[in-house]
N, C-alpha and C. Protein backbone atom coordinates (compact mmCIF):
# COMPACT_ATOMS: atom_id res chain seq x y z
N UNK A 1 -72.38 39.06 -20.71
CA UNK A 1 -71.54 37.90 -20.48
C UNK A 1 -71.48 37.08 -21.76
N UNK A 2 -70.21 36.42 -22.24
CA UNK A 2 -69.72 35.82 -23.03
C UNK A 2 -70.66 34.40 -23.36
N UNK A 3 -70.77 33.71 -24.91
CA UNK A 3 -71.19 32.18 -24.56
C UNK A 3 -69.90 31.44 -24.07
N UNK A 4 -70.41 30.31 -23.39
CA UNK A 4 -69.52 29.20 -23.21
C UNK A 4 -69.35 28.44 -24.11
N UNK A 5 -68.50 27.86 -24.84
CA UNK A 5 -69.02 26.88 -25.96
C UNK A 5 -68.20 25.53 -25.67
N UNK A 6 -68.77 24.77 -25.94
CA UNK A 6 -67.88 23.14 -25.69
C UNK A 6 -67.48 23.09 -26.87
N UNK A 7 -66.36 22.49 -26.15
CA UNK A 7 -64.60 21.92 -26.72
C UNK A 7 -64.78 20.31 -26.75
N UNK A 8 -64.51 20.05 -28.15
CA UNK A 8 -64.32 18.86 -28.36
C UNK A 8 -63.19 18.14 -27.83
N UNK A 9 -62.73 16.62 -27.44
CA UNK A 9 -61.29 16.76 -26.68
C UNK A 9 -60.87 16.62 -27.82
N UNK A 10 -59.61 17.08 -26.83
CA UNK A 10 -58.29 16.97 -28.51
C UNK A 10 -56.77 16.73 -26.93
N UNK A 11 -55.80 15.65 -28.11
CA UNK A 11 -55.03 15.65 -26.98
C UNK A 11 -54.00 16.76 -26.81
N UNK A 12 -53.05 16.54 -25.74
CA UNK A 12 -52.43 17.82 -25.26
C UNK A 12 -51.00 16.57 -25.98
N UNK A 13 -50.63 15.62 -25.78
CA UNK A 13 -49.68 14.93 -25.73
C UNK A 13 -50.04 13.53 -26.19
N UNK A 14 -48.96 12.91 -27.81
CA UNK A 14 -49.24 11.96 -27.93
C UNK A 14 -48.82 11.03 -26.97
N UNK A 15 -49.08 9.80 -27.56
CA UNK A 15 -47.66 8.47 -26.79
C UNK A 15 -46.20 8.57 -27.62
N UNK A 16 -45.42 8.54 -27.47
CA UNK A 16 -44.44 7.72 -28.14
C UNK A 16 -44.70 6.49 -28.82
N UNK A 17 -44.09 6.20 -29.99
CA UNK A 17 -44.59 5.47 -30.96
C UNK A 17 -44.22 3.91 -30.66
N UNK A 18 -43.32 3.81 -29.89
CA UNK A 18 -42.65 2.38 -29.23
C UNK A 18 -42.02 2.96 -27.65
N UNK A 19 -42.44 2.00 -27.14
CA UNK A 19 -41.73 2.05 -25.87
C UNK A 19 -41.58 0.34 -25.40
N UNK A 20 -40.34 0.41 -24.42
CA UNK A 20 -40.15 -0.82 -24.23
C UNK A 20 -39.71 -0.79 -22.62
N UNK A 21 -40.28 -1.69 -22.12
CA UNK A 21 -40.34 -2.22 -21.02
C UNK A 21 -39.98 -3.02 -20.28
N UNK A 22 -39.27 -3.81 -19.07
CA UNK A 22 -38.74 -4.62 -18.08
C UNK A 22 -40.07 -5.69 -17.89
N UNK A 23 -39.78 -6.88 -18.28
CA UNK A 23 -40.97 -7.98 -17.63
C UNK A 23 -40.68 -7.52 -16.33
N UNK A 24 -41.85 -7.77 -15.85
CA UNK A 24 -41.90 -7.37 -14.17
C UNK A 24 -42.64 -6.29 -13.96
N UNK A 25 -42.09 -5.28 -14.52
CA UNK A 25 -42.74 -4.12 -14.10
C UNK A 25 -43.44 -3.50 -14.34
N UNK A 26 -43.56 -2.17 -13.53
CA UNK A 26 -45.43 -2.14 -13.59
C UNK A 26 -45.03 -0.86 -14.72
N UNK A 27 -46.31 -0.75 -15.70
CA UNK A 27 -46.55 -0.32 -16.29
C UNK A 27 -47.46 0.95 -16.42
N UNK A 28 -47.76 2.36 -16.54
CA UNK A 28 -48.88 2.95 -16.41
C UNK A 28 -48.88 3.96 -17.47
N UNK A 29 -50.50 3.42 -18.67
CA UNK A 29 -50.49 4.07 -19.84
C UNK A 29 -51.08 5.61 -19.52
N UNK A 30 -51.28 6.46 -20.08
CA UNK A 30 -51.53 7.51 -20.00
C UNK A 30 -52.74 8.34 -21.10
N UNK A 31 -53.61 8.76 -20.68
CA UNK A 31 -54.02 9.77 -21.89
C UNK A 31 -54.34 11.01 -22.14
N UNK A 32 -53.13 12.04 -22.18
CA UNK A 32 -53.46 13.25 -21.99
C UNK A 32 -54.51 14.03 -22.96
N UNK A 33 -55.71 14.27 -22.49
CA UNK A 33 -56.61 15.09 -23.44
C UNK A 33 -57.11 15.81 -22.55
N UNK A 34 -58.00 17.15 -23.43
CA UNK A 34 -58.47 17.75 -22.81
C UNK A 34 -60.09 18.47 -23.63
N UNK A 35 -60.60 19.18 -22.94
CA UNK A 35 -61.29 19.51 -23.93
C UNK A 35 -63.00 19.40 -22.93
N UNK A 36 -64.08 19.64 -22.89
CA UNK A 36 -65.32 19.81 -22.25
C UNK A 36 -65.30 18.82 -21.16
N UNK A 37 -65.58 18.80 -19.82
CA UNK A 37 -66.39 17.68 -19.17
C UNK A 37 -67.31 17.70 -19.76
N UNK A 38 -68.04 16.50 -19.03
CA UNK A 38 -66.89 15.49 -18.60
C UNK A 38 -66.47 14.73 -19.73
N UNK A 39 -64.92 14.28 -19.78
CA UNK A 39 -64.13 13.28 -20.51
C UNK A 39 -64.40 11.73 -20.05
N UNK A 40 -64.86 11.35 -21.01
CA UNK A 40 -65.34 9.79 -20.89
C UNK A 40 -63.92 8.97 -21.95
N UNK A 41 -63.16 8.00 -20.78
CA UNK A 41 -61.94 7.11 -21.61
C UNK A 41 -62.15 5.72 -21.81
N UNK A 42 -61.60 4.86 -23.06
CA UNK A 42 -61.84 3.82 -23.28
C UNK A 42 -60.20 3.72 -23.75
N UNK A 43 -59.91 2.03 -23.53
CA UNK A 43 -58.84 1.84 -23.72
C UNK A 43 -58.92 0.39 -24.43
N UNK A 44 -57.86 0.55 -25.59
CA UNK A 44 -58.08 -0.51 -26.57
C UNK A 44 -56.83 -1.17 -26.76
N UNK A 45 -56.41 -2.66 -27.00
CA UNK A 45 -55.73 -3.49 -26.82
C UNK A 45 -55.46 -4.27 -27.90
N UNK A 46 -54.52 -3.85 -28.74
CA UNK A 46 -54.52 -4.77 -30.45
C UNK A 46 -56.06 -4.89 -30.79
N UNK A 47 -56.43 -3.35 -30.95
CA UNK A 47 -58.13 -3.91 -31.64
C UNK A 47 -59.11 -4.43 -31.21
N UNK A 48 -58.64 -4.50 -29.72
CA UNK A 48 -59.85 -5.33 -28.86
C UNK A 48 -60.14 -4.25 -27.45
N UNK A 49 -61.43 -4.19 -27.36
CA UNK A 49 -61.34 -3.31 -25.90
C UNK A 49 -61.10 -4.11 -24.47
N UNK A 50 -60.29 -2.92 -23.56
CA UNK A 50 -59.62 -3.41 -22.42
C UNK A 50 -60.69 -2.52 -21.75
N UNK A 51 -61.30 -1.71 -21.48
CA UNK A 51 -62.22 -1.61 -20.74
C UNK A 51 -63.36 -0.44 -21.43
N UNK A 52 -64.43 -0.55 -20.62
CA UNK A 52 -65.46 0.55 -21.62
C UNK A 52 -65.18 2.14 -20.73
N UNK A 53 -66.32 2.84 -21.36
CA UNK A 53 -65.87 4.09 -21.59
C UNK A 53 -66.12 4.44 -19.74
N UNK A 54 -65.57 5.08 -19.00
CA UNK A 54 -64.92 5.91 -17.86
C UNK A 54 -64.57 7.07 -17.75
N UNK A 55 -64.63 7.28 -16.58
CA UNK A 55 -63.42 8.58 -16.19
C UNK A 55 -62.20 8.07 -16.03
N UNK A 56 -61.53 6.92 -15.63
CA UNK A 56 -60.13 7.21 -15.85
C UNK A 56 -59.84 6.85 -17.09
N UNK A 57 -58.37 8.14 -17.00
CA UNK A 57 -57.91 8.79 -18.14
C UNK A 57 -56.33 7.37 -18.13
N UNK A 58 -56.37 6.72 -16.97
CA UNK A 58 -54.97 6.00 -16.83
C UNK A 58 -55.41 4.17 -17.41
N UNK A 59 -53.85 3.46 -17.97
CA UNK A 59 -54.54 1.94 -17.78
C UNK A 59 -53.60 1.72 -17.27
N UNK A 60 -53.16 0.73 -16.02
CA UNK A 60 -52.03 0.01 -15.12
C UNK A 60 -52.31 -1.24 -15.37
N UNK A 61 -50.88 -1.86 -15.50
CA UNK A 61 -50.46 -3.40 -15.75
C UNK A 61 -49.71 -3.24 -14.71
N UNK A 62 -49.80 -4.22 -13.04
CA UNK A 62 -49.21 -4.14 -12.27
C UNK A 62 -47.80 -5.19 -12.21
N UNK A 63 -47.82 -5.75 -13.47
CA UNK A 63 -46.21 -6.60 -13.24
C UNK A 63 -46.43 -7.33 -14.75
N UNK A 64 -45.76 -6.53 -15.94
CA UNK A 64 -45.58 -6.56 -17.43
C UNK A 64 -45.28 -8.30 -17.48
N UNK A 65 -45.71 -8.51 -18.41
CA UNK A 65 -45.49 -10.02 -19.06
C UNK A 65 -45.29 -9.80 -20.61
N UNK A 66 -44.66 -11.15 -21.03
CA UNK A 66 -44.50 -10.50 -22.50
C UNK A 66 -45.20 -10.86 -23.52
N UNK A 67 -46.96 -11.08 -22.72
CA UNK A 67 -47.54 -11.49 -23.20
C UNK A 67 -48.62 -10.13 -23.29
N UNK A 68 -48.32 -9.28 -22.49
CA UNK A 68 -48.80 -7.41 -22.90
C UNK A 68 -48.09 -6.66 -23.77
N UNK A 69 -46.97 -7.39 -24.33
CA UNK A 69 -46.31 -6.60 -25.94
C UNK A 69 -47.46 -6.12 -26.84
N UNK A 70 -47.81 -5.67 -27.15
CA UNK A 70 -49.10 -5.03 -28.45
C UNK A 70 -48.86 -3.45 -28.66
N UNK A 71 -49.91 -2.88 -28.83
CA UNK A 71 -50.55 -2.04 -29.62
C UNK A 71 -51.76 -1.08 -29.05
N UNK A 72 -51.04 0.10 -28.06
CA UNK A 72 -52.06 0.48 -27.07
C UNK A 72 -52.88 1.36 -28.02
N UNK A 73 -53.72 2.26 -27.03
CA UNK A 73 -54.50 3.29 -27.74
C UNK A 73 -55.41 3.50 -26.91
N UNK A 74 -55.87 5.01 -26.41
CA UNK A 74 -57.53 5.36 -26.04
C UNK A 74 -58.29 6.08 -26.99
N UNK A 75 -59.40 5.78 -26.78
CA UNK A 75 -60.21 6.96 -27.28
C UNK A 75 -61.27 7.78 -26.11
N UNK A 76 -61.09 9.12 -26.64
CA UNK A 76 -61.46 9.85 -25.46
C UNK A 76 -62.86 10.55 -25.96
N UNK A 77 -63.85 10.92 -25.03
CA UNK A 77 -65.05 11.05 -25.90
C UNK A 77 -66.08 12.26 -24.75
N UNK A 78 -66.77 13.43 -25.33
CA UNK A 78 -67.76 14.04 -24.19
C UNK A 78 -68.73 14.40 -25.29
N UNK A 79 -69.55 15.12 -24.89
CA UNK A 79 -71.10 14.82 -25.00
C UNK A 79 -71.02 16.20 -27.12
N UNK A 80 -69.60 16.59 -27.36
CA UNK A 80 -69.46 16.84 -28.37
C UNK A 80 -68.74 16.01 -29.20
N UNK A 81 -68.12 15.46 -29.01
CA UNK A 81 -67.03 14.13 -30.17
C UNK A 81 -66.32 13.68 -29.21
N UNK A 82 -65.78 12.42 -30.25
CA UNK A 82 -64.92 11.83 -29.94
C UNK A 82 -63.84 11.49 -30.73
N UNK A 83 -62.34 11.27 -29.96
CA UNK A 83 -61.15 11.16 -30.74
C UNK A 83 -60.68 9.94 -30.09
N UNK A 84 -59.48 9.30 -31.44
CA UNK A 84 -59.32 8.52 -30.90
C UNK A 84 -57.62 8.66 -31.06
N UNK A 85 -56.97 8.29 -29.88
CA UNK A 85 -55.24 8.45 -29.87
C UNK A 85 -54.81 7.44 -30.68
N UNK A 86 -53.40 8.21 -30.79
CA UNK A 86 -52.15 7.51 -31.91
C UNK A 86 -51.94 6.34 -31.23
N UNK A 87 -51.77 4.86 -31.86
CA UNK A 87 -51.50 4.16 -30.92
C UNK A 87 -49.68 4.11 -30.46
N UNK A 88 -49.52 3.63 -29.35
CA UNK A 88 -48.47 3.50 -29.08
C UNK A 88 -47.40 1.65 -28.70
N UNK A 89 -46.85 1.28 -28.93
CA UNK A 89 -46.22 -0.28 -29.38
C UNK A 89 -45.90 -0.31 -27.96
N UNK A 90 -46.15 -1.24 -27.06
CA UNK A 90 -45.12 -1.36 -25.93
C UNK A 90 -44.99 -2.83 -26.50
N UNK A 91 -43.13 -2.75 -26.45
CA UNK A 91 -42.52 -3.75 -26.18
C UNK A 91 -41.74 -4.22 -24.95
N UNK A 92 -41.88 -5.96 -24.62
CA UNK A 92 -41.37 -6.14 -23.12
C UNK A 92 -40.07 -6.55 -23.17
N UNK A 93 -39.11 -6.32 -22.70
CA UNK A 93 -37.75 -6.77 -22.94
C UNK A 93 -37.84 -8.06 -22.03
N UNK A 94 -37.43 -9.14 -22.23
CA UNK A 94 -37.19 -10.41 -21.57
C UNK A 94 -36.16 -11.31 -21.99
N UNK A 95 -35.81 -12.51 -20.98
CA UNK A 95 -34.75 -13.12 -21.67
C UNK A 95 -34.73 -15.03 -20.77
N UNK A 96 -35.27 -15.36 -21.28
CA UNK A 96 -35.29 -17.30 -20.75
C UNK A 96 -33.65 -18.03 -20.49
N UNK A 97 -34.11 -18.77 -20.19
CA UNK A 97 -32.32 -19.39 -20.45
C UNK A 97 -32.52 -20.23 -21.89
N UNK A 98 -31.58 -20.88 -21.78
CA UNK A 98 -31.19 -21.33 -23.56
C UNK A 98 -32.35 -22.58 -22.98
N UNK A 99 -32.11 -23.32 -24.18
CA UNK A 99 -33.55 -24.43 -24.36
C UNK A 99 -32.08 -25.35 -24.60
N UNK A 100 -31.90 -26.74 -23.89
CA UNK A 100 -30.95 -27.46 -24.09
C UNK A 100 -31.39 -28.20 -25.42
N UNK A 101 -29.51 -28.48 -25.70
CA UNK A 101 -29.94 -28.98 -26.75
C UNK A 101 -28.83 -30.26 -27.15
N UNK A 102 -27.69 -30.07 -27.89
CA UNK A 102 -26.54 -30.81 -28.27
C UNK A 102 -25.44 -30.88 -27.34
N UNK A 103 -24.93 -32.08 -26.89
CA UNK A 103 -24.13 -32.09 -25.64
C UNK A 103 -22.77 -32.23 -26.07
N UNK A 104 -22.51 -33.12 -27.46
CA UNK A 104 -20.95 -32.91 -27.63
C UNK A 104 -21.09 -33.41 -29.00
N UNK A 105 -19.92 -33.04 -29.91
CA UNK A 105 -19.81 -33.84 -31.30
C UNK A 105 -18.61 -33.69 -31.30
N UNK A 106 -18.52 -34.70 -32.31
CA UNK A 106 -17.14 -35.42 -32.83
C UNK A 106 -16.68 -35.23 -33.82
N UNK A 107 -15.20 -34.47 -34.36
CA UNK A 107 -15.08 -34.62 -35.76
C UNK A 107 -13.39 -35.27 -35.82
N UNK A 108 -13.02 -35.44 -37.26
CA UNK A 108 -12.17 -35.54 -37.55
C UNK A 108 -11.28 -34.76 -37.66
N UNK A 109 -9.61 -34.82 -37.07
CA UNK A 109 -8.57 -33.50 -37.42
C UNK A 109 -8.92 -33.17 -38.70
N UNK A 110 -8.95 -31.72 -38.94
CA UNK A 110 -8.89 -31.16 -40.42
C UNK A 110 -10.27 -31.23 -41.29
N UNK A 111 -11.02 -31.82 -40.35
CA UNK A 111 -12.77 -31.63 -40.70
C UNK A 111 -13.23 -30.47 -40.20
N UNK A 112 -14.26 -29.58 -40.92
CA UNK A 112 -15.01 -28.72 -40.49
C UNK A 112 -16.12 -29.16 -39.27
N UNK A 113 -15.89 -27.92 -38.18
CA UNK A 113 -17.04 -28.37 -37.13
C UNK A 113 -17.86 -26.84 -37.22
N UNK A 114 -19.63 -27.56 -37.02
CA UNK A 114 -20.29 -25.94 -37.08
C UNK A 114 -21.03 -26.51 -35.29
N UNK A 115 -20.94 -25.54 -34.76
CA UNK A 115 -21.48 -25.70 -33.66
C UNK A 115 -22.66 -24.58 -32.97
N UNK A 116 -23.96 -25.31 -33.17
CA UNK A 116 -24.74 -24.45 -33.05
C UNK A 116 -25.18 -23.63 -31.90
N UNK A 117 -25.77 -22.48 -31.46
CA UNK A 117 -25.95 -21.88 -30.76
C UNK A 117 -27.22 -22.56 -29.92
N UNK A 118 -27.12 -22.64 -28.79
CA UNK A 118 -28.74 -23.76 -28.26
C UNK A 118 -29.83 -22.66 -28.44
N UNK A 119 -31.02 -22.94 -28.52
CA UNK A 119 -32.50 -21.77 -28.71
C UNK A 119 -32.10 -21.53 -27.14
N UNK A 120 -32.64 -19.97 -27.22
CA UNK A 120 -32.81 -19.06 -26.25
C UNK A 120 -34.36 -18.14 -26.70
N UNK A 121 -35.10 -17.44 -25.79
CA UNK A 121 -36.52 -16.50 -26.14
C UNK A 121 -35.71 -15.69 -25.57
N UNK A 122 -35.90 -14.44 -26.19
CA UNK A 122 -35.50 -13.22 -25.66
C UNK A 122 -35.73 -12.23 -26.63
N UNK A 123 -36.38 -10.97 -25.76
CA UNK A 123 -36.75 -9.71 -26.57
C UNK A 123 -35.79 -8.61 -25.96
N UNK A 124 -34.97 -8.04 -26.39
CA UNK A 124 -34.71 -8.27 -28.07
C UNK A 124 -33.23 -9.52 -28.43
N UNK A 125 -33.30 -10.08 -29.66
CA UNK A 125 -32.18 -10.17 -29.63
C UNK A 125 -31.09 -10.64 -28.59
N UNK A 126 -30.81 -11.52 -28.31
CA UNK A 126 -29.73 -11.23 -27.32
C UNK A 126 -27.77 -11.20 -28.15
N UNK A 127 -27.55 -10.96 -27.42
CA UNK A 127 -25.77 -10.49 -28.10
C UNK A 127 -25.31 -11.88 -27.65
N UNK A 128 -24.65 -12.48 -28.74
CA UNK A 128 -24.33 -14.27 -28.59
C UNK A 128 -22.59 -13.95 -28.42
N UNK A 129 -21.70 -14.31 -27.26
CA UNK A 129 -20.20 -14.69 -27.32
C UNK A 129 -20.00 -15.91 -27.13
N UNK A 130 -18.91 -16.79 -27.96
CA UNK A 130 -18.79 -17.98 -27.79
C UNK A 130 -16.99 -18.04 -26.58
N UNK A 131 -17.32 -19.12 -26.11
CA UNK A 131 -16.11 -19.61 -25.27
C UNK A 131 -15.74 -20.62 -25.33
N UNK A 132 -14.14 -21.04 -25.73
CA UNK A 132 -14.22 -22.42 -25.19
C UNK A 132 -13.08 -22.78 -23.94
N UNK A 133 -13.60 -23.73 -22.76
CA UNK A 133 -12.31 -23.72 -21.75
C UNK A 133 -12.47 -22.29 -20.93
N UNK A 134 -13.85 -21.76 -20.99
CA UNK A 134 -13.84 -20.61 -20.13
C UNK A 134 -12.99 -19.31 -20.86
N UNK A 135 -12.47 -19.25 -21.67
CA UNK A 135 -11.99 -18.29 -22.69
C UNK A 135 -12.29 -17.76 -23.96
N UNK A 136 -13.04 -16.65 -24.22
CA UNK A 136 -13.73 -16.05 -24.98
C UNK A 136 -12.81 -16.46 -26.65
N UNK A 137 -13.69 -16.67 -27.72
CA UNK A 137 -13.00 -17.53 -28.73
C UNK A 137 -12.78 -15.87 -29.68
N UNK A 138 -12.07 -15.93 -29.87
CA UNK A 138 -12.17 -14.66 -31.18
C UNK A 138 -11.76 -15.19 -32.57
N UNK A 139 -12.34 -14.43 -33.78
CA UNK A 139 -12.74 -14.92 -34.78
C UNK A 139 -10.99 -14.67 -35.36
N UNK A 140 -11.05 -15.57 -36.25
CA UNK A 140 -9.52 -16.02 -36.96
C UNK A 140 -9.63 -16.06 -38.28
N UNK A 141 -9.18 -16.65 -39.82
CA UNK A 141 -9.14 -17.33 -40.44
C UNK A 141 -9.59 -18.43 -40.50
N UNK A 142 -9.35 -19.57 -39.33
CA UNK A 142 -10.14 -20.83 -39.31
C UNK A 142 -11.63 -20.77 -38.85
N UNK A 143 -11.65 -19.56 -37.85
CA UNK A 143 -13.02 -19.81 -36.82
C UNK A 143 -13.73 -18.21 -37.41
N UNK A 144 -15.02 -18.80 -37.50
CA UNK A 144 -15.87 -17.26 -37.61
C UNK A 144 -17.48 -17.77 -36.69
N UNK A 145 -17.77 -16.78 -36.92
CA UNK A 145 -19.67 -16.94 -36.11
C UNK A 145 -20.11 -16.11 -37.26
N UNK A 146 -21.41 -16.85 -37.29
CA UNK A 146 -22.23 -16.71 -38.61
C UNK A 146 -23.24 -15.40 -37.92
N UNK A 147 -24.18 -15.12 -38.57
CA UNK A 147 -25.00 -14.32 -38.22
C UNK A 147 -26.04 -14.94 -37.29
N UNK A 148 -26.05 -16.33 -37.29
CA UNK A 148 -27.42 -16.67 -36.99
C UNK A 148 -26.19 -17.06 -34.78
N UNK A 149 -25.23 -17.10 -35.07
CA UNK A 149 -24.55 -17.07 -34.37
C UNK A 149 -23.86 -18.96 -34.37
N UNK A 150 -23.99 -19.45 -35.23
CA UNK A 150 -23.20 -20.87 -34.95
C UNK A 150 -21.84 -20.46 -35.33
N UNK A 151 -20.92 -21.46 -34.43
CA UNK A 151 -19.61 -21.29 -34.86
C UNK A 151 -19.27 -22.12 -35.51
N UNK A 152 -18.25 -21.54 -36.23
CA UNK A 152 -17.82 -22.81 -37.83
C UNK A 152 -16.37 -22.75 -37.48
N UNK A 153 -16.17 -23.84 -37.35
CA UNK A 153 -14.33 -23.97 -37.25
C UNK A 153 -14.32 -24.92 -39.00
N UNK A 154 -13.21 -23.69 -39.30
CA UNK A 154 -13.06 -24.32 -40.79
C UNK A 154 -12.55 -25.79 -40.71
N UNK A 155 -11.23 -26.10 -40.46
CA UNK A 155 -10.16 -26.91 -40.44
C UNK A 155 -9.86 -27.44 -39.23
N UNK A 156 -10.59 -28.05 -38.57
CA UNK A 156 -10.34 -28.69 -36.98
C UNK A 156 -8.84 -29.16 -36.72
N UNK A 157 -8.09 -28.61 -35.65
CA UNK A 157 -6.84 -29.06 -35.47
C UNK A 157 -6.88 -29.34 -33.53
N UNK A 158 -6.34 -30.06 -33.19
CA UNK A 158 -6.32 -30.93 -31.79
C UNK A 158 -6.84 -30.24 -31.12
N UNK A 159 -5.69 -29.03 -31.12
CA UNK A 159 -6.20 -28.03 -29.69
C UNK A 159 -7.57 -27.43 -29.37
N UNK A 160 -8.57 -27.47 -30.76
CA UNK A 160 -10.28 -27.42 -30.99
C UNK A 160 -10.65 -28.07 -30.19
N UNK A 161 -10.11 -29.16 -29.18
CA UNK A 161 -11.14 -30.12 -28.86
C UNK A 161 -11.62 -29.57 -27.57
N UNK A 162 -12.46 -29.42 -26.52
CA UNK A 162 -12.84 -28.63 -25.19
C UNK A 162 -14.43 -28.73 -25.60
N UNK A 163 -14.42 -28.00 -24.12
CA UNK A 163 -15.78 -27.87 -23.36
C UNK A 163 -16.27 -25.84 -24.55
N UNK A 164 -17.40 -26.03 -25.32
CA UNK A 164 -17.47 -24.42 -25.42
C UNK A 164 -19.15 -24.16 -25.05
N UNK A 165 -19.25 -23.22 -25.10
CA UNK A 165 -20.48 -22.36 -24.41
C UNK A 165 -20.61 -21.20 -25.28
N UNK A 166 -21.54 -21.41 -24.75
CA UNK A 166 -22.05 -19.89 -25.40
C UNK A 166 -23.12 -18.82 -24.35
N UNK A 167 -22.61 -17.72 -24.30
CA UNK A 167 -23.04 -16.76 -23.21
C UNK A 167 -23.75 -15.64 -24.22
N UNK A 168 -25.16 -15.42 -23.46
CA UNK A 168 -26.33 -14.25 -24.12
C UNK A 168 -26.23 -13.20 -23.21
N UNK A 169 -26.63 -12.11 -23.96
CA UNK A 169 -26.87 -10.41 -23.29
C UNK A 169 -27.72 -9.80 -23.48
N UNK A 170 -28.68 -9.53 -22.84
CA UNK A 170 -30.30 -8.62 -23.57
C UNK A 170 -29.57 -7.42 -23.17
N UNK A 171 -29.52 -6.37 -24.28
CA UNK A 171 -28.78 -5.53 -23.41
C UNK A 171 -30.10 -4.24 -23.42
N UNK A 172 -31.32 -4.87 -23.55
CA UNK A 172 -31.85 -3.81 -22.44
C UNK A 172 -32.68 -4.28 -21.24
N UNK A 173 -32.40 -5.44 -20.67
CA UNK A 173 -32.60 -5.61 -19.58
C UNK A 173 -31.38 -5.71 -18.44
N UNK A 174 -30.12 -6.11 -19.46
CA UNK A 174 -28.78 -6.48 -18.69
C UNK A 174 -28.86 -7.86 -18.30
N UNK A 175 -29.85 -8.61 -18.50
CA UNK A 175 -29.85 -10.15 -17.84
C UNK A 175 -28.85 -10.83 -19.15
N UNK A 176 -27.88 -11.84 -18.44
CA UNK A 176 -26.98 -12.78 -19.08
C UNK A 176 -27.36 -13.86 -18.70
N UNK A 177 -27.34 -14.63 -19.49
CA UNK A 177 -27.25 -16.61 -19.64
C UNK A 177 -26.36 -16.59 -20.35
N UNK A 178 -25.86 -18.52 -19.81
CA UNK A 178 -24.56 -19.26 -20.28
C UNK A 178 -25.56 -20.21 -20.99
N UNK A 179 -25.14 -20.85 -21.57
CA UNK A 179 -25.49 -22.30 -22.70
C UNK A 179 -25.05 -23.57 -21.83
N UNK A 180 -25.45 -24.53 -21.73
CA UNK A 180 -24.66 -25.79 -21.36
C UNK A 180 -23.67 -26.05 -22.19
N UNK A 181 -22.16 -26.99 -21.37
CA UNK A 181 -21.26 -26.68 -22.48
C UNK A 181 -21.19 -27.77 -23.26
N UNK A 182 -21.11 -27.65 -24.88
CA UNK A 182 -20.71 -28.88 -25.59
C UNK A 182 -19.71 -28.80 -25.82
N UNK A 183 -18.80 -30.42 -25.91
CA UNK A 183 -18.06 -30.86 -25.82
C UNK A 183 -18.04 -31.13 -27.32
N UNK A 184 -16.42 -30.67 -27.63
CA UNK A 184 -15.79 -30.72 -28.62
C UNK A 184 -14.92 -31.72 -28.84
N UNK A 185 -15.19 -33.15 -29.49
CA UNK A 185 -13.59 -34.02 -29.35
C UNK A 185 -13.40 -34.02 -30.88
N UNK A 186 -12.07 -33.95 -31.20
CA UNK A 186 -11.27 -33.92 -32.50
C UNK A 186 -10.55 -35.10 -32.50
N UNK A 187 -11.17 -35.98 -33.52
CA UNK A 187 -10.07 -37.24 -33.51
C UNK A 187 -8.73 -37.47 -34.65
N UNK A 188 -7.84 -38.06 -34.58
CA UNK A 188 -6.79 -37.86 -35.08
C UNK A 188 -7.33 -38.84 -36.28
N UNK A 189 -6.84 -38.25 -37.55
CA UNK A 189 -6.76 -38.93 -38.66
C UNK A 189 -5.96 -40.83 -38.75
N UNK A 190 -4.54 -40.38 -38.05
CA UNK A 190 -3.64 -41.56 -38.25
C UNK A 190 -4.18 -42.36 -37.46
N UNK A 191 -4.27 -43.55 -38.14
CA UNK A 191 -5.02 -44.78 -37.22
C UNK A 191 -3.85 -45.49 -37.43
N UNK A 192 -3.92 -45.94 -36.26
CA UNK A 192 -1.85 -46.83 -36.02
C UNK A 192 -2.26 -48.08 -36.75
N UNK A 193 -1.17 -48.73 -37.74
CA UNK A 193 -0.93 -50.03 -38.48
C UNK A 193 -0.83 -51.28 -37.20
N UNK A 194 -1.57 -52.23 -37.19
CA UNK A 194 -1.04 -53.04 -36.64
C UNK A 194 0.07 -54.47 -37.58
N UNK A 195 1.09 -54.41 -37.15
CA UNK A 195 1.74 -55.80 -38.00
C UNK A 195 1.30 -57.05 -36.90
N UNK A 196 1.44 -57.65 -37.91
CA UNK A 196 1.33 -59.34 -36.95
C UNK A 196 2.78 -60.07 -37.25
C-alpha cells in the first residue's frame, strides 16, 4: 500500500478582484481551498481580523452597508502550511438624496449664471441631468455643464428665469433623486427714467 502524504491547501478559485454590491443586501464571501484536513479559516478585514481561525470556509454580512466597502481576504491553514488568499475589493453601490442647499439666485439680463449642483453621497458617481420648468435643459452655445456638473448659462436672457433641478442616477443600483428646485430670476437691465 501506497504513503498518504499531506497536501498543503492551495486554492481551487480566486475572488474576483472588485466586486460591487446593493446596500441592503446580503452578502456571502467565499473560500475555495483545498488541500489536507482538516482546513482551519480565518477571515481578514482591511488588515484587521474578522474572526479567528475555524472551520467555516464562508463570511456572511446579512444586510451590506457602505460602511463594509474594504478589502476582503482569508487565510486558510492545516497542520502542513498555511496560505493566504488574493484579496478581493467589495464595493457597495448606494445613493442619499442631495444635501440641500441654494434656493434661488438672481442675476442680471446678459450676466453669467453658474448654478451649482446640491451635494449628493453616492457610490458610484451618480449621472447628473439638469431641468428647468420640468424640461430637460440641453447644452447650447450659451448653456453647458461642467464636469463637476454646475450649469453655466453664459449670457442670461429672460426666458432663463424658472424653477431648475437637477435629477441623479446610480446606474448600478438604478435608484434616482431630484434636487430641490432653485429658482432662477433674471432681472432686466433697463431701469425706467422717472421725469418729474
Amino acid at each position: 500500500m501506497g504513503k498518504v502524504y499531506d497536501v498543503p491547501p492551495y486554492f481551487k478559485m480566486e475572488p474576483p478582484q472588485t466586486q460591487v454590491h446593493l446596500e441592503g443586501n446580503r452578502l456571502v464571501l467565499t473560500c475555495m481551498a483545498e488541500g489536507s484536513w482538516p482546513l482551519e479559516f480565518k477571515w481578514i478585514y482591511n488588515g484587521t481580523e474578522l474572526t479567528r481561525f475555524s472551520l467555516e470556509y464562508r463570511y456572511l454580512i446579512p444586510s451590506l452597508d457602505k460602511l463594509h466597502a474594504g478589502h476582503y481576504r482569508c487565510i486558510v491553514r492545516n497542520r502542513v502550511g498555511a496560505i493566504m488568499q488574493c484579496s478581493t475589493e467589495v464595493q457597495v453601490a448606494y445613493m442619499n438624496g442631495f444635501v440641500e442647499g441654494e434656493r434661488s439666485q438672481t442675476v442680471s439680463q446678459g450676466e453669467g449664471a453658474l448654478i451649482h449642483t446640491p451635494r449628493i453621497h453616492s457610490f458610484p458617481k451618480p449621472q447628473i441631468t439638469w431641468f428647468r420648468d420640468g424640461r430637460k435643459i440641453p447644452s447650447s452655445s450659451r448653456i453647458a455643464i461642467t464636469l463637476d456638473n454646475t450649469l453655466v448659462i453664459l449670457s442670461t436672457v429672460a426666458p432663463d428665469a424658472g424653477r431648475y433641478y437637477a435629477q441623479a442616477v446610480n446606474d448600478k443600483n438604478g435608484e434616482n433623486k431630484t434636487s430641490q428646485p432653485i429658482t432662477l430670476t433674471v432681472e432686466s437691465k433697463c431701469k425706467s427714467n422717472v421725469f418729474l
